[in-house]
Structures are given as structure tokens and as C-alpha cells.
Protein backbone atom coordinates (compact mmCIF):
# COMPACT_ATOMS: atom_id res chain seq x y z
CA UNK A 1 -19.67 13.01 34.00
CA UNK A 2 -21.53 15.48 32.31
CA UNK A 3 -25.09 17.34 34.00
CA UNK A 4 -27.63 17.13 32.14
CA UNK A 5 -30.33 18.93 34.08
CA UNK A 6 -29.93 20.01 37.60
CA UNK A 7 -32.73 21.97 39.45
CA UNK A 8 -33.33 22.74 43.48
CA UNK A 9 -36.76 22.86 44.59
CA UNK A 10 -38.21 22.57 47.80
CA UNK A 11 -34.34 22.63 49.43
CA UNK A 12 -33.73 19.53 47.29
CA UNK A 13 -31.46 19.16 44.43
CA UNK A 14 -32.01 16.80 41.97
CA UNK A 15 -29.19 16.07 38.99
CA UNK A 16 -29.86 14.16 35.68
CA UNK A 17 -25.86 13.01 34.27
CA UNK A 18 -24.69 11.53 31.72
CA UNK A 19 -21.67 9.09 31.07
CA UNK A 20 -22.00 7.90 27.62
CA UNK A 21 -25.22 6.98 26.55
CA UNK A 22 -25.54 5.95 30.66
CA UNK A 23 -28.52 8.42 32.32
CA UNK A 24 -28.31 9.01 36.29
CA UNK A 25 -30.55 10.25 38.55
CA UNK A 26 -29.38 11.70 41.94
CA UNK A 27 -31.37 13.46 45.07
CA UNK A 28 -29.27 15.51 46.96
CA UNK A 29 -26.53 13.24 45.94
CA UNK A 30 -28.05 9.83 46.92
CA UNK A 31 -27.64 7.87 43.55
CA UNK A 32 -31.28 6.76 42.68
CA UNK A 33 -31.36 5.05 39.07
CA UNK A 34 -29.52 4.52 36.00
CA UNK A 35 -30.55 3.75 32.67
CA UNK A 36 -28.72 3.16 28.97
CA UNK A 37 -31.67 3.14 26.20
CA UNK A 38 -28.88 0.95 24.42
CA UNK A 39 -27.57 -1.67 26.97
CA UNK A 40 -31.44 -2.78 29.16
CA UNK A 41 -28.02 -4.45 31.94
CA UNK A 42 -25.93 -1.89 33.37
CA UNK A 43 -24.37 -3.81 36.26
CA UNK A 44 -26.54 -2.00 38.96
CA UNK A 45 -28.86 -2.68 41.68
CA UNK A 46 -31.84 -1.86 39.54
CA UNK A 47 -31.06 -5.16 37.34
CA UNK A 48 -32.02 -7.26 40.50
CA UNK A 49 -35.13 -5.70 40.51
CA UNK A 50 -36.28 -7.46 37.84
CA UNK A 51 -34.13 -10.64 37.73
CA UNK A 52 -36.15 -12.49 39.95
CA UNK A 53 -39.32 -11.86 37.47
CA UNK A 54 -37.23 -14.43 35.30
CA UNK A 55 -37.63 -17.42 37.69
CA UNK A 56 -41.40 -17.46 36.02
CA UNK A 57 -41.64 -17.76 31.98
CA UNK A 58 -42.08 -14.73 30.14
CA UNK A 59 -45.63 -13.27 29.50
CA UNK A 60 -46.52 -15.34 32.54
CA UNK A 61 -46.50 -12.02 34.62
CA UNK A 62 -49.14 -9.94 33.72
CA UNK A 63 -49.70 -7.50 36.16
CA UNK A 64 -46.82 -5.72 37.80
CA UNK A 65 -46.84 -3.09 40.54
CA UNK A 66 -43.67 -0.89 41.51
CA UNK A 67 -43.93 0.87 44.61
CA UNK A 68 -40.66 3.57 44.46
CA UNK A 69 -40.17 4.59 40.64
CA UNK A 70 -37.41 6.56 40.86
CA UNK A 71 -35.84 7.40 37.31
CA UNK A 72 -37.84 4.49 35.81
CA UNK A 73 -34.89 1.89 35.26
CA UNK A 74 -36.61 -1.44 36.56
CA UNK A 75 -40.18 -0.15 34.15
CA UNK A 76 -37.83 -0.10 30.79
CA UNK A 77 -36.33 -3.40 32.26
CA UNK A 78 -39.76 -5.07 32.97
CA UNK A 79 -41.13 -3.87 29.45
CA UNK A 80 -38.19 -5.27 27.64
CA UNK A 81 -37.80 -8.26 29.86
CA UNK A 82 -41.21 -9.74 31.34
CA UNK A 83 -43.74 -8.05 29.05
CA UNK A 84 -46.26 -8.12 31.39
CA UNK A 85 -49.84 -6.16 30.11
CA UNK A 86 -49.98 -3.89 33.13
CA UNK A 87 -47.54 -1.98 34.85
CA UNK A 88 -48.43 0.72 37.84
CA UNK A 89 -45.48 2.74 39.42
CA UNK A 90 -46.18 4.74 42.43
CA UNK A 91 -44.30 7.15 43.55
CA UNK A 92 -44.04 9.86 46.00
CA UNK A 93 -41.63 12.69 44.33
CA UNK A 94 -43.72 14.42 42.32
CA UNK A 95 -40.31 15.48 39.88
CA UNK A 96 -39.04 12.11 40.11
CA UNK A 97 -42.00 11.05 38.37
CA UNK A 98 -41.05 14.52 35.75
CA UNK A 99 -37.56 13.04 35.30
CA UNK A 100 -38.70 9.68 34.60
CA UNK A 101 -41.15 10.64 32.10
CA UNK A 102 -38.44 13.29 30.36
CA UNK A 103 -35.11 11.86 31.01
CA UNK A 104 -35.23 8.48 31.33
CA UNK A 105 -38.04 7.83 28.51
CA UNK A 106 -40.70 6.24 30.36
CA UNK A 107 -44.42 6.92 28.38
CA UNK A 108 -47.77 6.36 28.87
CA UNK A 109 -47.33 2.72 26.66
CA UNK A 110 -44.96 1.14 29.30
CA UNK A 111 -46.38 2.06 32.44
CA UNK A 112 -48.48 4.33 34.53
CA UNK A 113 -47.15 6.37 36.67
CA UNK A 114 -49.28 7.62 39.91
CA UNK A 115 -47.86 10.19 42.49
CA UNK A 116 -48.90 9.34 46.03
CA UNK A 117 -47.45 8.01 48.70
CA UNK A 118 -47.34 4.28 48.22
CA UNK A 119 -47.75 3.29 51.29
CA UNK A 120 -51.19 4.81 52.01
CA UNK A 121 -51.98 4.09 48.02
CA UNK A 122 -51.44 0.10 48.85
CA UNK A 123 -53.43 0.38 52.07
CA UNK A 124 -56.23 1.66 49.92
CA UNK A 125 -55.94 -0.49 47.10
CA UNK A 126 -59.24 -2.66 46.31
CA UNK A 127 -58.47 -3.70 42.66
CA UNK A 128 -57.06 -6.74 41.30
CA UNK A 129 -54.26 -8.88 43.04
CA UNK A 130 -51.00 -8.55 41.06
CA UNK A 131 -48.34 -11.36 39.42
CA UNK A 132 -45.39 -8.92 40.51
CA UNK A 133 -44.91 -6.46 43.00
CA UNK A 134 -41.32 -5.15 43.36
CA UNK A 135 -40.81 -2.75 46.56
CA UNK A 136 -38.25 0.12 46.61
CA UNK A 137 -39.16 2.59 48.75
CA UNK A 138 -36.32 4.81 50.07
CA UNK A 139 -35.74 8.28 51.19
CA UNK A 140 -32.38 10.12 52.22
CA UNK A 141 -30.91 10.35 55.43
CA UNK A 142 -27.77 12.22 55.73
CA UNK A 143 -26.96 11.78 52.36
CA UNK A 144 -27.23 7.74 52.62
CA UNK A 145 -30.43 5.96 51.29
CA UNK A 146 -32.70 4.56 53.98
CA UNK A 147 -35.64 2.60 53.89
CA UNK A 148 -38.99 4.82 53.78
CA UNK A 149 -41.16 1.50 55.60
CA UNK A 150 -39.45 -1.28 58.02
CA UNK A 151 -40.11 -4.51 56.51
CA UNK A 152 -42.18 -5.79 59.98
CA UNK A 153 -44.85 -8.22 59.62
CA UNK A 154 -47.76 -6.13 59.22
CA UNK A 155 -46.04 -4.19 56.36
CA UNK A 156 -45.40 -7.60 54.47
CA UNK A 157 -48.86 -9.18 55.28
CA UNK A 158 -50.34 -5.79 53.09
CA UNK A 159 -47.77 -6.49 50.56
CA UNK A 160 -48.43 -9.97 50.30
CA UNK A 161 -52.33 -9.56 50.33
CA UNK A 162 -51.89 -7.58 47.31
CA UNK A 163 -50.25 -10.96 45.84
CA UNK A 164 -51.59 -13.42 43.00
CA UNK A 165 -51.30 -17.28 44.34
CA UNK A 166 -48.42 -17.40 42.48
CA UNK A 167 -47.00 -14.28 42.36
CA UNK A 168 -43.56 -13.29 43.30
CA UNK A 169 -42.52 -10.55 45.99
CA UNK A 170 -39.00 -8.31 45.28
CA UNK A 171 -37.78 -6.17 47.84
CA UNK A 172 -34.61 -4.05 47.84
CA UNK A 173 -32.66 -3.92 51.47
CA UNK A 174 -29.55 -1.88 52.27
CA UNK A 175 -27.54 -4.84 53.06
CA UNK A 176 -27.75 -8.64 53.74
CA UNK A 177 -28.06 -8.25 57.49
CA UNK A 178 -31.26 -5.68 56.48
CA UNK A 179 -32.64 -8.80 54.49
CA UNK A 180 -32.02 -11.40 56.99
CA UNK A 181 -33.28 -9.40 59.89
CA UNK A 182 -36.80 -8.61 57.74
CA UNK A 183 -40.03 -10.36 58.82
CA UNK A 184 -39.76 -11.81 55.52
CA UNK A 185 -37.13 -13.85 56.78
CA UNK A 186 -36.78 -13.64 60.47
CA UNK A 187 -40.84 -13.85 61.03
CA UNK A 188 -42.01 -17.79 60.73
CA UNK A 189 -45.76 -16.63 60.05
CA UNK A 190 -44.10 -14.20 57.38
CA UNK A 191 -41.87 -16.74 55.77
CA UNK A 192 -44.33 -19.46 55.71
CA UNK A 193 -46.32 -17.54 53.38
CA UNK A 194 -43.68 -18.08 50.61
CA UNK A 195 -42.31 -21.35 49.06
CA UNK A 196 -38.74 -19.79 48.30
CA UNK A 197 -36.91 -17.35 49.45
CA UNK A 198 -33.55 -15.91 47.74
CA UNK A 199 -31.00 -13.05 48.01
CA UNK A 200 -29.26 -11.30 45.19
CA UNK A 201 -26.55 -9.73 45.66
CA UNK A 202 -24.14 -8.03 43.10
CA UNK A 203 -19.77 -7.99 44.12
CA UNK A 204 -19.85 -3.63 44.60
CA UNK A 205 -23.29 -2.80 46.11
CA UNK A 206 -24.20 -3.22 49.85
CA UNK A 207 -27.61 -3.60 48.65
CA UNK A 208 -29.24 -6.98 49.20
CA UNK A 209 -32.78 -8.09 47.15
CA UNK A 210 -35.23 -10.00 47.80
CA UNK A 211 -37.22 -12.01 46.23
CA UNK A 212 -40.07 -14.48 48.55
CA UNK A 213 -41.68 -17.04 45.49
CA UNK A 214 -45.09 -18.38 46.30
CA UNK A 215 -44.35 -21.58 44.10
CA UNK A 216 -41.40 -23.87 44.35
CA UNK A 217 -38.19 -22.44 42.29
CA UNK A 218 -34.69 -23.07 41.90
CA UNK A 219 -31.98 -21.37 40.55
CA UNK A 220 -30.97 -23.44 38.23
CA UNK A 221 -34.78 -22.61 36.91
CA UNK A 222 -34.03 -18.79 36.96
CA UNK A 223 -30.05 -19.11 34.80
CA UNK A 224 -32.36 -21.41 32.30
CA UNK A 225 -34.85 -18.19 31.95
CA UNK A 226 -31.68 -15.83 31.62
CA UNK A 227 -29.97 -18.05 29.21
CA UNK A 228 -32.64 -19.00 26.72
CA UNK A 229 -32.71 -14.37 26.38
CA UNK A 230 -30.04 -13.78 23.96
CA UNK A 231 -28.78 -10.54 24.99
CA UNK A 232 -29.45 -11.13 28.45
CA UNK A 233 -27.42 -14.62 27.90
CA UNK A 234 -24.39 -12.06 26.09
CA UNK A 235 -24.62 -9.39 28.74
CA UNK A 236 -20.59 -8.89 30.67
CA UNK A 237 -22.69 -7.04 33.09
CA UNK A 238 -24.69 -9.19 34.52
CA UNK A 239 -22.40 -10.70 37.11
CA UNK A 240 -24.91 -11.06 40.09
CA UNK A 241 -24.83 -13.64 43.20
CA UNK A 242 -27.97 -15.38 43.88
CA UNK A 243 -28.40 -17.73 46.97
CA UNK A 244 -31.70 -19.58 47.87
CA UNK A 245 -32.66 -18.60 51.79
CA UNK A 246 -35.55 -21.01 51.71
């Protein structure tokens, strides 16, 4: 795997690699995105970021906010996949938001990128409710990722005030146990605020999404979405688990 860019700044080192056409983005060696401008799929985490966006039609999300940008990998996926009209990524690292913009090919036409802590931003946000909000907020703790926010109930009331009446909610967890334990979950009040609840899951990552519906879906609904996407439909990488929690 070849370095593409590597810099240290502030005691951090952050890497841009290659494998292939494949583009990587680590933080003192925490793996953070990864994007191929010529396969959208790549068999990561960052796929069931967006995946749940498909339980709704296409165009039918039309406001999307992403609270942890990272490289950028979910934005090209949510541009290609949901078209939605708006898309707002906040983020706190000032060069992730550098190395999105210059590595990973994410303009000014697919999203808009804010630095600020995302957190605080939300709490201050007056503006329009949004059809999407996907939540990925993570930091580094000896050299493992680790959730920047616990997912208690008062941090998923302000995420889910920020929702459309139909809107969907996606949240990345280090594991199912992480998931289950959430007040998403584990919180009636929390839960009750959502008509489904699922997990996604893929067969090498620990990670566990997400993703609290407020409208009735299945998963049957969701494969139909996938399928009727040709090269989503064609893709060998997407081999992802999905179970409904509620």
C-alpha cells in the first residue's frame, strides 16, 4: 500500500494510501474512510452509512446532514445514491475536511462542508428539519476508534428534533452490544419515537449501524430499493447483514 500524502501536525499524523484506485484515510493509524472514484461499494463500514437511505425511494431525501465527515466516503455515496438537493457535513478536524476536499474529491457541488464541532453546531441549529441525518462521530483512543458523544437519551432527543416526520436516523456504533445498549434501543421513550429499528452489520467489521425509521419499513422494502440500482444490484461487495430490532 502505497502513501500518498502523509503530514504530522499538532502531534497527529494523518496518511492518505492508496491500493489500486482504493483511497484511505488514517489518523494516527485509526482507519477513518475509504473511497474508489470507480467502484461507489467497497465492502466497508462507510457503505452502511448510506444503505439505510435506500429503505425510502430515491429523490425522496432531500436534505441530508452528516455529522463526522471524515475522508468524505458516505457524501460521494449519498450523491451517487440518494441524490438528495442538500447535503451539510460537519466536521471537527479542520485537515480532515483538507483531505476530503483534495484527496477524496469532495467539491463545493456535492456537499458543504463546515468545520465545527458538531455537537455544539446541532445544539445551535435553528434551520430547517432534515430527511437524513447520518451520525459518525469518533475520535481515537489508544489507537482504537471511540465514540466522540454516548448515545444517552438527551443526545438522541437533539438528534431526533433535528428530524423530518419521516425522516430516517443512521448511527454508526463500535459493536452490536454498543447498539443494543444505546437509548435508541434500550430507552422506551427513545425507541418509541421511531417506527423501525434495524442493525447492519457487515461479516469483518465489529462495527454495528443503526438505522431508527420514523415510518413503517421492511427489509424486504430496502433489497427492492437495492435491486431495482443496477450497479448496486451487480456489486460482489455488498455482502451486508441487516436485521429489523423493531
Amino acid at each position: 500500500m502505497a502513501i500518498l500524502w502523509q503530514k504530522i501536525i499538532n502531534n497527529t499524523n494523518y496518511e492518505v494510501r492508496s491500493a489500486g484506485q482504493t483511497r484511505r484515510l488514517y489518523t494516527d493509524g485509526v482507519f477513518h474512510s475509504q473511497f474508489n472514484p470507480k467502484r461507489a461499494i467497497t465492502g466497508g463500514v462507510w457503505d452502511l452509512l448510506m444503505l439505510p437511505a435506500l429503505f425510502l425511494p430515491q429523490q425522496s431525501i432531500q436534505r441530508v446532514l452528516v455529522l463526522g465527515v471524515g475522508g468524505g466516503a458516505v457524501i460521494h455515496q449519498l450523491h451517487r445514491y440518494v441524490k438528495a438537493e442538500e447535503i451539510i457535513g460537519v466536521e471537527l478536524n479542520p485537515v480532515h475536511i483538507k483531505i476530503a476536499k483534495q484527496h477524496f474529491g469532495i467539491t463545493t457541488k456535492m456537499a458543504k462542508l463546515i468545520q465545527a464541532d458538531a455537537i455544539k453546531w446541532l445544539e445551535d441549529y435553528s434551520g430547517p428539519p432534515f430527511d437524513l441525518i447520518i451520525e459518525d462521530l469518533f475520535g481515537e483512543e489508544d489507537g482504537e476508534p471511540s465514540r466522540a458523544i454516548k448515545a444517552n437519551k438527551l443526545w438522541l432527543q437533539q438528534l431526533h428534533s433535528h428530524l423530518s416526520p419521516d425522516g430516517i436516523l443512521i448511527m454508526n456504533f463500535t459493536s452490536r452490544s454498543d447498539l443494543k445498549n444505546s437509548a435508541a434501543v434500550s430507552y422506551k421513550k427513545i425507541s418509541a419515537l421511531f417506527k423501525s429499528i434495524f442493525q447492519f452489520t457487515l461479516p469483518n467489521y465489529e462495527n454495528a449501524i443503526g438505522a431508527f425509521i420514523k415510518q413503517p419499513v421492511t427489509s424486504k422494502l430496502l433489497h427492492h430499493n437495492i435491486n431495482a440500482i443496477n450497479d448496486l444490484y451487480k456489486s460482489k461487495e455488498l455482502n451486508f447483514q441487516v436485521r429489523k430490532l423493531k
